[in-house]
Protein backbone atom coordinates (compact mmCIF):
# COMPACT_ATOMS: atom_id res chain seq x y z
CA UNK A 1 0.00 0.00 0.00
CA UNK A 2 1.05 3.53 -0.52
CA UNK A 3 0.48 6.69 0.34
CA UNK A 4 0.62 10.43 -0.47
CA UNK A 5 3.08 12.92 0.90
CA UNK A 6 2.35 16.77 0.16
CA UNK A 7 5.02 19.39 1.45
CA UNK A 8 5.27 22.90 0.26
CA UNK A 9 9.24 23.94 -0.77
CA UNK A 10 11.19 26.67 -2.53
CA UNK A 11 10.64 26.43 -6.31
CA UNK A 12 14.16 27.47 -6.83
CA UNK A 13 14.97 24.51 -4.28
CA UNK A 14 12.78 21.99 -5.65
CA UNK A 15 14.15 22.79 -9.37
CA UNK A 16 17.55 22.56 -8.15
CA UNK A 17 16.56 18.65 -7.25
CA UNK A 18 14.63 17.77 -9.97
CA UNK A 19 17.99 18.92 -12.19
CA UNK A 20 20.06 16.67 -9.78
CA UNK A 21 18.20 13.75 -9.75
CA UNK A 22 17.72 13.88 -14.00
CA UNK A 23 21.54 13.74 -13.63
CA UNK A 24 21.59 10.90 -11.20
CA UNK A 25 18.89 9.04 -13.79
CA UNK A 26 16.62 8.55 -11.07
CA UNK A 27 13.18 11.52 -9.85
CA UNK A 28 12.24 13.42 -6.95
CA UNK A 29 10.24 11.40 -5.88
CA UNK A 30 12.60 8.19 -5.38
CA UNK A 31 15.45 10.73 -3.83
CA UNK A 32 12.50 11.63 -1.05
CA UNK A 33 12.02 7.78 -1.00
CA UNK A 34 15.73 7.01 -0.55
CA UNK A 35 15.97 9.41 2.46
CA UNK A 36 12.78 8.40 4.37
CA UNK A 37 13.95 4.66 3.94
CA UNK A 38 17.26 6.02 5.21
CA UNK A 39 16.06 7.68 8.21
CA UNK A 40 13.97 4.67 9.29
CA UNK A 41 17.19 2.81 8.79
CA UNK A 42 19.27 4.69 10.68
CA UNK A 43 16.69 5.77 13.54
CA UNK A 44 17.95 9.45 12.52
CA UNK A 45 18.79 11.48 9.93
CA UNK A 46 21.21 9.92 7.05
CA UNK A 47 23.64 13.21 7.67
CA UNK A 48 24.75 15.50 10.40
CA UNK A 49 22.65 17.88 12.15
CA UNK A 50 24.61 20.86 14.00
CA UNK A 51 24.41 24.24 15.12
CA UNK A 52 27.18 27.01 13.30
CA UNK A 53 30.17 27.14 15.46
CA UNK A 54 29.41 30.38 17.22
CA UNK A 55 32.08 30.71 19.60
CA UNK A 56 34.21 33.66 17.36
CA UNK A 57 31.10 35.54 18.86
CA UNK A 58 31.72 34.99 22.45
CA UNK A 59 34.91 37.41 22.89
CA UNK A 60 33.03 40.10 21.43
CA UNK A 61 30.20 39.64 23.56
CA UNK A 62 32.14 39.29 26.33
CA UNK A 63 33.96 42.70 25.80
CA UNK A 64 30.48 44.26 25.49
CA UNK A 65 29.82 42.57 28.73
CA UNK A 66 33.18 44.24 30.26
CA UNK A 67 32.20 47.55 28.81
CA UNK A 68 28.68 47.93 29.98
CA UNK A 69 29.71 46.13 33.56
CA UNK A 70 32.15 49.40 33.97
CA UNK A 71 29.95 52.00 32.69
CA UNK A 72 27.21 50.64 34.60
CA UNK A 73 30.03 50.87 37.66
């Protein structure tokens, strides 16, 4: 039995696949396939999830800290 799945995505986005998976010989359809089967598989996504490294940010926040703590002084 199967079943119909409906999401709503970026034209330029969903172009940019449909280009990819002509080149690949295969459709969007069975690349949306591969990755559900894949995430069942692996319990998880089938690539990395993170956050940006963000901790170039912290010394510049923690000047602004220093300078408002001895304004605020």
């Amino acid at each position: 039995m199967t079943a119909t799945f409906r999401c709503r995505v970026d034209k330029k986005l969903l172009d940019q696949v449909h280009q990819i998976s002509k080149e690949l010989g295969t459709s969007t359809s069975e690349i949306v396939r591969i990755f559900m089967q894949q995430t069942v598989k692996r319990r998880g996504l089938p690539f990395p999830m993170k956050l940006e490294d963000n901790s170039d940010l912290l010394p510049d926040r923690e000047r602004q800290a220093e300078t408002l703590s001895q304004f605020y002084q």
